[in-house]
Protein backbone atom coordinates (compact mmCIF):
# COMPACT_ATOMS: atom_id res chain seq x y z
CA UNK A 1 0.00 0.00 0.00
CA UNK A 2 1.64 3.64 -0.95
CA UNK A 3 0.14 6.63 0.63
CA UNK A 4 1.19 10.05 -0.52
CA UNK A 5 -0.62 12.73 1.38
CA UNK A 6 -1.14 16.05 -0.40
CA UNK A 7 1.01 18.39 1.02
CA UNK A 8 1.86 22.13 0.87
CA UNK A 9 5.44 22.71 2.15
CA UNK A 10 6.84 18.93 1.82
CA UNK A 11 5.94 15.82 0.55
CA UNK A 12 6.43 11.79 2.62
CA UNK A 13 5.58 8.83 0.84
CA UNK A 14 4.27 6.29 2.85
CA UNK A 15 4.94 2.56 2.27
CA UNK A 16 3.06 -0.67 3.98
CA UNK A 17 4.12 -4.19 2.64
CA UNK A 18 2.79 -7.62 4.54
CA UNK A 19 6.08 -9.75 4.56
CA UNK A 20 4.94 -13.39 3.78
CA UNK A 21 7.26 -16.65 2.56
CA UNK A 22 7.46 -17.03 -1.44
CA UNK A 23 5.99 -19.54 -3.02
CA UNK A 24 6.99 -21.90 -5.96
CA UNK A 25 6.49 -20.93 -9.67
CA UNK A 26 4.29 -22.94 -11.38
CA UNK A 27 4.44 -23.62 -15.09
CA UNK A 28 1.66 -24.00 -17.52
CA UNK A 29 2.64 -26.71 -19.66
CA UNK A 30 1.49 -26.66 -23.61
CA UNK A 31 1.78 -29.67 -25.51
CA UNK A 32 0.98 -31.46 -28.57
CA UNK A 33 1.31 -34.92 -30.10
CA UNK A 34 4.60 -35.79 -31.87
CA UNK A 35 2.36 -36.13 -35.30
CA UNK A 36 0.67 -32.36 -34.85
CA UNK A 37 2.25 -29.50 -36.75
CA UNK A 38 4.48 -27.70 -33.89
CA UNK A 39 6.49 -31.77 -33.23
CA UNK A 40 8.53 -31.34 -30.65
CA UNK A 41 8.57 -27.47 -30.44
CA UNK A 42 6.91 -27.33 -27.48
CA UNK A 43 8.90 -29.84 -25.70
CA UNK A 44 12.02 -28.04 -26.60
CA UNK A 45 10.73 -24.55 -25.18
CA UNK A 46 9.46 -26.43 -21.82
CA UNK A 47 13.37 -28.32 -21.37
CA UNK A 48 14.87 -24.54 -21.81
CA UNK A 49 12.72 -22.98 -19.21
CA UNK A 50 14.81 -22.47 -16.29
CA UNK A 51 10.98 -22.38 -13.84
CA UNK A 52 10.62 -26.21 -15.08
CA UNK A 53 11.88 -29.36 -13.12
CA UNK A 54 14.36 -31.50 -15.31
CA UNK A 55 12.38 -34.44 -16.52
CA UNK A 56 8.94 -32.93 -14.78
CA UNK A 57 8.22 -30.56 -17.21
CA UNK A 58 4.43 -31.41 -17.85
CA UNK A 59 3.48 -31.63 -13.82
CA UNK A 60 3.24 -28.07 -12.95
CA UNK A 61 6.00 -27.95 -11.10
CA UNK A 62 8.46 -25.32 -10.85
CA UNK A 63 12.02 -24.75 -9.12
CA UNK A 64 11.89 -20.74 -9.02
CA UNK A 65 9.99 -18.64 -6.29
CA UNK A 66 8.06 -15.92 -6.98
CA UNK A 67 7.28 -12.82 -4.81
CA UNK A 68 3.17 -13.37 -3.30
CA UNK A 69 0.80 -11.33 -5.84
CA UNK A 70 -2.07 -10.24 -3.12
CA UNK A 71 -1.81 -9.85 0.64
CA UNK A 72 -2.94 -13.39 1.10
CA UNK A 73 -4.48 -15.19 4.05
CA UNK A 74 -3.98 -14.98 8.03
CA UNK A 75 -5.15 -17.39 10.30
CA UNK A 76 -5.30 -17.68 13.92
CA UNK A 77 -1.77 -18.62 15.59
CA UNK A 78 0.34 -17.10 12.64
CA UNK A 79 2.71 -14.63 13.08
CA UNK A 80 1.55 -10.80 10.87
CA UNK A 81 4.76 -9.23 9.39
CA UNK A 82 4.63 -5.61 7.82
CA UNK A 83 7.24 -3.69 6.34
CA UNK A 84 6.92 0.40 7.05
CA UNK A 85 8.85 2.90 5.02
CA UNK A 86 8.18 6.44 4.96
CA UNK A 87 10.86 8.45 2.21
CA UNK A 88 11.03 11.96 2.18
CA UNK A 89 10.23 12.69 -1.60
CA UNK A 90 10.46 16.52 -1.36
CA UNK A 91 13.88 19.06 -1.40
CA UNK A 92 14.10 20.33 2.21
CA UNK A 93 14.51 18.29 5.39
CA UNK A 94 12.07 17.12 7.94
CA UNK A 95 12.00 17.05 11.48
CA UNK A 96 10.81 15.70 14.59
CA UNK A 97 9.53 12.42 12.61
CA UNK A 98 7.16 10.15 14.60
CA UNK A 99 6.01 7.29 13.19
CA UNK A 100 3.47 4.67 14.54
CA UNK A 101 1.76 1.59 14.15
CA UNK A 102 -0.99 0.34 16.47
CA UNK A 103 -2.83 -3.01 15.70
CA UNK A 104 -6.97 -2.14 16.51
CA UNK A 105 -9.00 -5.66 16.77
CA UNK A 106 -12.81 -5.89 18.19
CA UNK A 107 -11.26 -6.25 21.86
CA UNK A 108 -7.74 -4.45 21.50
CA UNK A 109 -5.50 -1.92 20.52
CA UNK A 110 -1.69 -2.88 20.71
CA UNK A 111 0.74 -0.72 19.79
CA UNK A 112 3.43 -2.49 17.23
CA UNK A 113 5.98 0.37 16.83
CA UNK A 114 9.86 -0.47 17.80
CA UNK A 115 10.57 2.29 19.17
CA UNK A 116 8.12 5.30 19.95
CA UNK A 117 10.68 7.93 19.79
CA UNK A 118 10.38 10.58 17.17
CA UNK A 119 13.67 11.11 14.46
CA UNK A 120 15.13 14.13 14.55
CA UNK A 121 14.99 14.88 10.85
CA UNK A 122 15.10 13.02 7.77
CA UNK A 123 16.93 14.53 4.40
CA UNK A 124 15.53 14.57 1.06
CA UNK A 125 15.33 10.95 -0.62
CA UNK A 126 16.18 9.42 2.85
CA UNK A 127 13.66 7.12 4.42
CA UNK A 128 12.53 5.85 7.72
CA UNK A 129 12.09 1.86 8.01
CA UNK A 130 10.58 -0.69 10.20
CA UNK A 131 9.50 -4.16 10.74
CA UNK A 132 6.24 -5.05 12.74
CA UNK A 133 5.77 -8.68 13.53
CA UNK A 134 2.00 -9.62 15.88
CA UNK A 135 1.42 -13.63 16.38
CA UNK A 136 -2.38 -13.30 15.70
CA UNK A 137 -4.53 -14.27 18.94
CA UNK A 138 -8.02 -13.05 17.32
CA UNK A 139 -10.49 -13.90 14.55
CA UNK A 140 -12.53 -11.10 12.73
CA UNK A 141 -11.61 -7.69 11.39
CA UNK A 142 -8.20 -6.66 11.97
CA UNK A 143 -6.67 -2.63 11.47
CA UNK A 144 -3.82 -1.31 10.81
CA UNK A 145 -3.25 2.18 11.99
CA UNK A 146 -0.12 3.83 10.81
CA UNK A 147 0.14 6.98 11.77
CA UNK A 148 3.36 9.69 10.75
CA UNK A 149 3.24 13.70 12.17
CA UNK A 150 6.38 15.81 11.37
CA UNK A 151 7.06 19.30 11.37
CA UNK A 152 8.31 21.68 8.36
CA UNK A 153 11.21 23.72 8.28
CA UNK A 154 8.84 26.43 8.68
CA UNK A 155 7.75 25.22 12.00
CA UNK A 156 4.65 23.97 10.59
CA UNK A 157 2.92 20.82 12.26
CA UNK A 158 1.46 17.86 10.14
CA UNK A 159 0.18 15.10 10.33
CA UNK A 160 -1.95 12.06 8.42
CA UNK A 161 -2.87 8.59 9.15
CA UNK A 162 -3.66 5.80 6.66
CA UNK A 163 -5.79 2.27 7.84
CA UNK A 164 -5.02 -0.73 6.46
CA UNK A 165 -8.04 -3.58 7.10
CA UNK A 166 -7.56 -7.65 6.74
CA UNK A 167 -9.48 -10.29 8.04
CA UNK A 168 -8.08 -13.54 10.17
CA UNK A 169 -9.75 -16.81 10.48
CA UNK A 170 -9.82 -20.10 11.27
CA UNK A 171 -7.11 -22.20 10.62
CA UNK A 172 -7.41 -25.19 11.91
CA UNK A 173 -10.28 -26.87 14.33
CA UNK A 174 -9.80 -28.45 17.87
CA UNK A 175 -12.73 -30.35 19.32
CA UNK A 176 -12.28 -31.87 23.43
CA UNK A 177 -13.37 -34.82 24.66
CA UNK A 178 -13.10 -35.98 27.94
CA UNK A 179 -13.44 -39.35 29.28
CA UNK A 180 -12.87 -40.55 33.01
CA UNK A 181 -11.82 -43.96 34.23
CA UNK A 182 -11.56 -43.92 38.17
CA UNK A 183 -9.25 -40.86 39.36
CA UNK A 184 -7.67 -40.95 35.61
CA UNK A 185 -8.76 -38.77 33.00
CA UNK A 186 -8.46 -39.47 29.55
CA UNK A 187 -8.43 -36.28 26.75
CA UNK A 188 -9.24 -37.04 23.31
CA UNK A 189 -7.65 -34.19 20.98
CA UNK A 190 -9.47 -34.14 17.41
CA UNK A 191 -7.62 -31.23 15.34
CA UNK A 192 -8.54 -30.68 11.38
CA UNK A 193 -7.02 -28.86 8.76
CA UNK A 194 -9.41 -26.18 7.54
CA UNK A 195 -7.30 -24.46 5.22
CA UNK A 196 -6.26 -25.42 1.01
CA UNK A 197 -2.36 -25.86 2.03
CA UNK A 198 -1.03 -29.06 4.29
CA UNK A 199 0.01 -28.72 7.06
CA UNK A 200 3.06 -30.12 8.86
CA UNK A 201 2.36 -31.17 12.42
CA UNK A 202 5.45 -29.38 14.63
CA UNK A 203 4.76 -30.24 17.77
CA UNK A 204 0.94 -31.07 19.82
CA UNK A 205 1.31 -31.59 23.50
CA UNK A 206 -1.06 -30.98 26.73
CA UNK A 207 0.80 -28.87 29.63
CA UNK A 208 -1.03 -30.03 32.94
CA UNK A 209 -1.97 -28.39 35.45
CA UNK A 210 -0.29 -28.20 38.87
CA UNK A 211 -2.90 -31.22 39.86
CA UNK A 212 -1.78 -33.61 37.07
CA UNK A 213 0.94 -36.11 35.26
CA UNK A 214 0.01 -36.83 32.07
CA UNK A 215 1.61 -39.21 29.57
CA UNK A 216 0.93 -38.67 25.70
CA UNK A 217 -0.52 -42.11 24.32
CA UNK A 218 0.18 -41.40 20.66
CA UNK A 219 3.05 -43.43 19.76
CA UNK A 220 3.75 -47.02 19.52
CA UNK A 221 6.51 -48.88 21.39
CA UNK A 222 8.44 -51.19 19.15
CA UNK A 223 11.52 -53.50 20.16
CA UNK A 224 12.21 -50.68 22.38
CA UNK A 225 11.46 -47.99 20.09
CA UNK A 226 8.93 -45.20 20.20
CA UNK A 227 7.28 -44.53 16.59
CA UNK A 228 4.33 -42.18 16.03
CA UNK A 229 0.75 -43.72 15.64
CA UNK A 230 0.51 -41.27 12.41
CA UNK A 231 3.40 -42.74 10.50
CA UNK A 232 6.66 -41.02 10.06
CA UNK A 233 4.86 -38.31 7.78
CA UNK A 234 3.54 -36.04 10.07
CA UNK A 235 1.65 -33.52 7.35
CA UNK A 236 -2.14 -32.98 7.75
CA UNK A 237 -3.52 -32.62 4.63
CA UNK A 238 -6.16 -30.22 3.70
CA UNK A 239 -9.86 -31.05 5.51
CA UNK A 240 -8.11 -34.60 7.06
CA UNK A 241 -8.40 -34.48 10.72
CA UNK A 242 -5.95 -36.27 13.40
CA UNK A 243 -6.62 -37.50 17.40
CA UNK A 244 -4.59 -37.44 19.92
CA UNK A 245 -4.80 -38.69 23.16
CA UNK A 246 -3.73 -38.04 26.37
CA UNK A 247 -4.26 -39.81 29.87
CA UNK A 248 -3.61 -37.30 33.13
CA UNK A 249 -3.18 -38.70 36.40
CA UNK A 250 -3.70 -36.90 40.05
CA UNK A 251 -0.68 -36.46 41.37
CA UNK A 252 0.16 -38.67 44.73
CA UNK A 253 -0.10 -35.59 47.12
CA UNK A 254 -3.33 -34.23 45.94
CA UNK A 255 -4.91 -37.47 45.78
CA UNK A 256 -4.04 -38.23 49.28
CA UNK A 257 -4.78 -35.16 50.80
CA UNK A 258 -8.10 -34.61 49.36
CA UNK A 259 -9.12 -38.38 49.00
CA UNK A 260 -10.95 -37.95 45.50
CA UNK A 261 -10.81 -34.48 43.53
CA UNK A 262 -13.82 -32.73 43.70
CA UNK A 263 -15.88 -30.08 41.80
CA UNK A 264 -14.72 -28.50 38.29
CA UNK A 265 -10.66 -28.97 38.36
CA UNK A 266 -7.96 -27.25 35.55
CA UNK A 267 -6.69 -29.86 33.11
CA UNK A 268 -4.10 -27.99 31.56
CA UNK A 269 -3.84 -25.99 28.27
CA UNK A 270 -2.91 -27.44 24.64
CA UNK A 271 0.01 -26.25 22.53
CA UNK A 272 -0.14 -26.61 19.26
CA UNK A 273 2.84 -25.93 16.65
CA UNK A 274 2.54 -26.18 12.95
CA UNK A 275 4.57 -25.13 9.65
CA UNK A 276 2.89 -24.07 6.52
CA UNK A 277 4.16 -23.33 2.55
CA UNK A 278 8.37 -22.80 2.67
CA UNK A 279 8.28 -22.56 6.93
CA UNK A 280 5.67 -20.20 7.80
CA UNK A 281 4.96 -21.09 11.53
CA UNK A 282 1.92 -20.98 13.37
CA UNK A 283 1.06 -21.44 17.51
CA UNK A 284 -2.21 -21.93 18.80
CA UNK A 285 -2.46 -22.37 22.69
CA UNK A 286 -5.75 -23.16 24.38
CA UNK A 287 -7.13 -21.65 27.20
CA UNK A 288 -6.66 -23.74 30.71
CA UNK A 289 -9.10 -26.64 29.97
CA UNK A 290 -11.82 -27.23 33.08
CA UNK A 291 -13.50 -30.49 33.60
CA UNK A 292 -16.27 -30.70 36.54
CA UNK A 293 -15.19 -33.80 38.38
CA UNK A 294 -18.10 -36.86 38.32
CA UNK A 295 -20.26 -36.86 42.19
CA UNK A 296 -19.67 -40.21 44.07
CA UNK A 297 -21.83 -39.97 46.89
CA UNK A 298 -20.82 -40.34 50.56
CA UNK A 299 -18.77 -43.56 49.48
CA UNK A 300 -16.89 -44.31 46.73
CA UNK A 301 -15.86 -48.18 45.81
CA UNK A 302 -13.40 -49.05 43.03
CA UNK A 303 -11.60 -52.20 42.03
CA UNK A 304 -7.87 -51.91 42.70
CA UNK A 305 -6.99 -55.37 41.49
CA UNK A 306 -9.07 -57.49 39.31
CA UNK A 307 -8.39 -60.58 37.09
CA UNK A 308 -9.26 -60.89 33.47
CA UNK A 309 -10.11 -64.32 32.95
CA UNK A 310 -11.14 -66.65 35.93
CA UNK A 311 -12.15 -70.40 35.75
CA UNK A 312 -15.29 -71.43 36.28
CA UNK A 313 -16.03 -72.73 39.51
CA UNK A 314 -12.96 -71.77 41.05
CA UNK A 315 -12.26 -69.18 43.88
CA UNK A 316 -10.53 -65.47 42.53
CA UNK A 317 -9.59 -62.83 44.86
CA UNK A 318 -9.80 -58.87 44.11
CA UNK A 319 -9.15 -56.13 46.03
CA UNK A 320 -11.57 -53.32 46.42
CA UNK A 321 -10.85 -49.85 48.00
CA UNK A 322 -13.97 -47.76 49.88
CA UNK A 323 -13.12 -43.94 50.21
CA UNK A 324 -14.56 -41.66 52.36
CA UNK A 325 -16.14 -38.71 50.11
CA UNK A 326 -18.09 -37.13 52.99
CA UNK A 327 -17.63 -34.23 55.66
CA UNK A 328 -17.94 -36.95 58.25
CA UNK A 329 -16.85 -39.85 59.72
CA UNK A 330 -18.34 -42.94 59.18
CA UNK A 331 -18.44 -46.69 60.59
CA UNK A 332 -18.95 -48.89 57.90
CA UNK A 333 -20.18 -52.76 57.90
CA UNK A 334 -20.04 -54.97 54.99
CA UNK A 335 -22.66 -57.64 53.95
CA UNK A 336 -22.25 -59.52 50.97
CA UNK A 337 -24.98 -60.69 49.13
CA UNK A 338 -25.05 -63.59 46.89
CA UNK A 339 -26.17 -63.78 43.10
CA UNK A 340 -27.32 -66.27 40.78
CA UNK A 341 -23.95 -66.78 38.85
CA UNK A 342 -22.04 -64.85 41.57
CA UNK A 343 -20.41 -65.73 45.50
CA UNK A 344 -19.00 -64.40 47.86
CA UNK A 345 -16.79 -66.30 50.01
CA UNK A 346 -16.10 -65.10 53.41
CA UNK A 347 -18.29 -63.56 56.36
CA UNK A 348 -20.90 -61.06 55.75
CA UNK A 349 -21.89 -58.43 58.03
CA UNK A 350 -18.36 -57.96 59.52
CA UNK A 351 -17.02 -54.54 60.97
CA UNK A 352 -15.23 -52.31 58.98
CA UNK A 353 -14.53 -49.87 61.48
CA UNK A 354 -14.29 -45.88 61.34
CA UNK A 355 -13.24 -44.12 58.27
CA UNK A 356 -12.41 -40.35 58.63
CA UNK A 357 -13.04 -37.80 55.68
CA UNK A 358 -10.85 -38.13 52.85
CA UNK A 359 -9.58 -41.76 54.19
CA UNK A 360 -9.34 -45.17 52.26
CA UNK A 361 -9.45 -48.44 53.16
CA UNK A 362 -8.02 -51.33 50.90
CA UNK A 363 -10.34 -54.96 51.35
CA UNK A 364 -9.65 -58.20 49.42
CA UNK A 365 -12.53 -60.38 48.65
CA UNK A 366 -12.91 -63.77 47.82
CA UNK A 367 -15.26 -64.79 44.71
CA UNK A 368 -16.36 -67.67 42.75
CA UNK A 369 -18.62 -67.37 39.90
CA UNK A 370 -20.85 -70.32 38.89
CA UNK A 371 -21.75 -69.60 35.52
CA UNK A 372 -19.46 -69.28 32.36
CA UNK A 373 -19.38 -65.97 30.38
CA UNK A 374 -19.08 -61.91 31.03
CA UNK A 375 -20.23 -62.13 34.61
CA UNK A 376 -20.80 -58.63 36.71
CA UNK A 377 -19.48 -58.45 40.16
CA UNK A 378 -22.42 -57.26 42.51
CA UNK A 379 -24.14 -58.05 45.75
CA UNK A 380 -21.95 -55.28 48.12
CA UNK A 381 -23.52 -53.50 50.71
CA UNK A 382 -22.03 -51.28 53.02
CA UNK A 383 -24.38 -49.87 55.90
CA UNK A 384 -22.79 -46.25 58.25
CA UNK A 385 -24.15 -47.22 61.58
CA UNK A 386 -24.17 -44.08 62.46
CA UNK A 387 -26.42 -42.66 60.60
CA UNK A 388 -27.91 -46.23 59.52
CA UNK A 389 -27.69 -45.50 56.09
CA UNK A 390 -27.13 -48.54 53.85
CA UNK A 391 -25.17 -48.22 50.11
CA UNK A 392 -25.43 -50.67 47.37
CA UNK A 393 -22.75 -51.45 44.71
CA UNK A 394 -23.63 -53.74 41.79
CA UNK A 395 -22.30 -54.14 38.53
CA UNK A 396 -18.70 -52.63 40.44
CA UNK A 397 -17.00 -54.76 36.97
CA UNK A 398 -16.64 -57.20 35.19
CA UNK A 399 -14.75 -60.56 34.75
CA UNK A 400 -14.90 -63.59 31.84
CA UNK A 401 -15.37 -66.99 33.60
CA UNK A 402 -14.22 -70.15 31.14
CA UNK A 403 -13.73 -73.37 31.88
CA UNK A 404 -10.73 -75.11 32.32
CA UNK A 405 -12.20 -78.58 30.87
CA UNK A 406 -13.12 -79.24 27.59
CA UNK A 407 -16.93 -79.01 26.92
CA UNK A 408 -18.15 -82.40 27.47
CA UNK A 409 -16.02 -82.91 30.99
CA UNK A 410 -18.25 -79.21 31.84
């Protein structure tokens, strides 16, 4: 953009470039048959171009770059660059230059200028430069204000303005999903490429929050070796979309000081790196991710340690732990009721004792299941005698029962 504002004493020309990568030439092949008229004319002229790939010269493809013809897309994450150059284009000097460059979107205005300290004069067919760079944080209408005042060797004061309006969008989309298992919390990344250029997959990784471990499940361990579930490749390709997942862990002293988290709790944020055409990077961070922790009740039960496969008929053990998830202490008795493919073996109705707020208590069981297939583990009660409240847990999981014997001996 060149702005030359009408002047009576002097005369600036203002200059405003967007400084974007190059892109690759590309040829447009003409060809014929070998019978037609021109032979091998065309042929020859392609082979001499110096924009065509050696033996490619019918794909399209070139090996020179060529300057970008329009100002070109932003998207959210990437990184605006803008060349400013104001030249003094008239025969006396000017002084007390100031130029600036503020950055106006629907919720801001930042100012971009390297230095906000005016020049003290600039001589005929000099010029005043600068480089603005902005990593984009906001869709919608962006403007550029540029702004240059000066004064005249006559001691006259002007000043003019110029704004410079582009749009940014969507570059890519990132959908959440959340899954819990027990205390652990599984994340479910989905991120698609919205844009008409691949995109080359830098770097994608959750930063937890002060609450949390987390370990990245998206590679796949190989006589000792770690290798990508995506392949070695790690471009996303125009409209393809890509998961990743992500399993995050309490942390040993919050889970023992608070029992079970509670309530809505911070994740963590997700960083997301990517290259476009000949380098151009982008960033796009998330805000910190909330998830509202799942209610248990007054007691929670959970399977610690459970077997796979059991024979039928035959005895298992598994180990269940009860936490306290109430303001209050509690004394807790366990009866154990039997089902029609499932038994308990051991003494119902025994003492537990008193559990405190916040406290656990780890209890093996003894079970024998008299039916083959998926069987459900049920039939727990646990009864507060204080408050003589009783609690049932069915379904808590489930194990396959097969038996050991062939089918006739069963």
């Amino acid at each position: 953009f060149n702005v030359r504002p009408p002047l009576s004493h002097s005369e600036l020309l203002f200059v405003m470039m967007r400084l974007t990568k190059p892109t690759l030439f590309t040829n447009l092949p003409v060809t014929c048959e070998d019978r037609d008229l021109p032979g091998d004319l065309f042929g020859q002229l392609m082979r001499q171009d110096p924009s065509t790939i050696k033996g490619a010269e019918t794909l399209m493809l070139g090996e020179m770059l060529t300057l970008p013809q329009n100002f070109g897309n932003i998207f959210l994450g990437e990184t605006f660059s803008s060349y400013i150059s104001v030249h003094n284009d008239s025969s006396q000097v000017v002084k007390d230059i100031l130029v600036k460059a503020d950055l106006q979107t629907s919720s801001q205005r930042l100012n971009l200028s390297a230095s906000n300290s005016a020049v003290a004069e600039l001589k005929p067919e000099c010029c005043i430069d600068d480089v603005i760079h902005h990593e984009v944080k906001e869709i919608g209408t962006h403007i550029l204000v540029c702004a240059v005042s000066y004064t005249t060797q006559q001691g006259e004061k002007l000043y003019f303005r110029k704004f410079f309006k582009f749009q940014v969008s969507y570059g890519s989309v990132v959908t959440l999903c959340f899954c819990a298992q027990t205390d652990e919390v599984f994340l479910e990344a989905q991120i698609q490429n919205i844009t008409t250029s691949p995109m080359f997959m830098e770097k994608v990784s959750l930063e937890p929050s002060m609450m949390y471990n987390v370990t990245e499940l998206n590679t796949v361990t190989q006589a000792d070796k770690g290798e990508s579930t995506f392949g070695k490749m790690s471009y996303l390709q125009p409209m393809d979309t890509r998961q990743y997942l992500y399993c995050l862990k309490p942390k040993p002293e919050y889970a023992e000081k608070a029992g079970i988290i509670k309530g809505v709790t911070v994740i963590g944020k997700l960083d997301i790196v990517w290259k476009t055409n000949l380098g151009e990077r982008g960033r796009l961070q998330t805000s910190q991710l909330q998830r509202m922790a799942p209610g248990y009740g007054d007691i929670r039960l959970s399977l610690d340690l459970i077997p796979d496969t059991v024979n039928l008929e035959e005895p298992f053990d598994i180990i269940c732990k009860i936490t306290n998830c109430s303001e209050r202490t509690m004394d807790l008795v366990l009866e154990m009721c039997n089902t029609s493919s499932i038994h308990w073996c051991g003494i119902s109705g025994r003492q537990l004792g008193k559990l405190s707020p916040g406290a656990f208590l780890s209890l093996p069981l003894t079970v024998l299941s008299s039916v083959q297939g998926l069987q459900s583990i049920s039939g727990l009660r646990l009864t507060d005698t204080f408050l003589k409240r009783t609690y049932e847990y069915d379904d808590i999981a489930q194990v396959c029962v097969v038996c050991p014997f062939t089918s006739n001996e069963c």
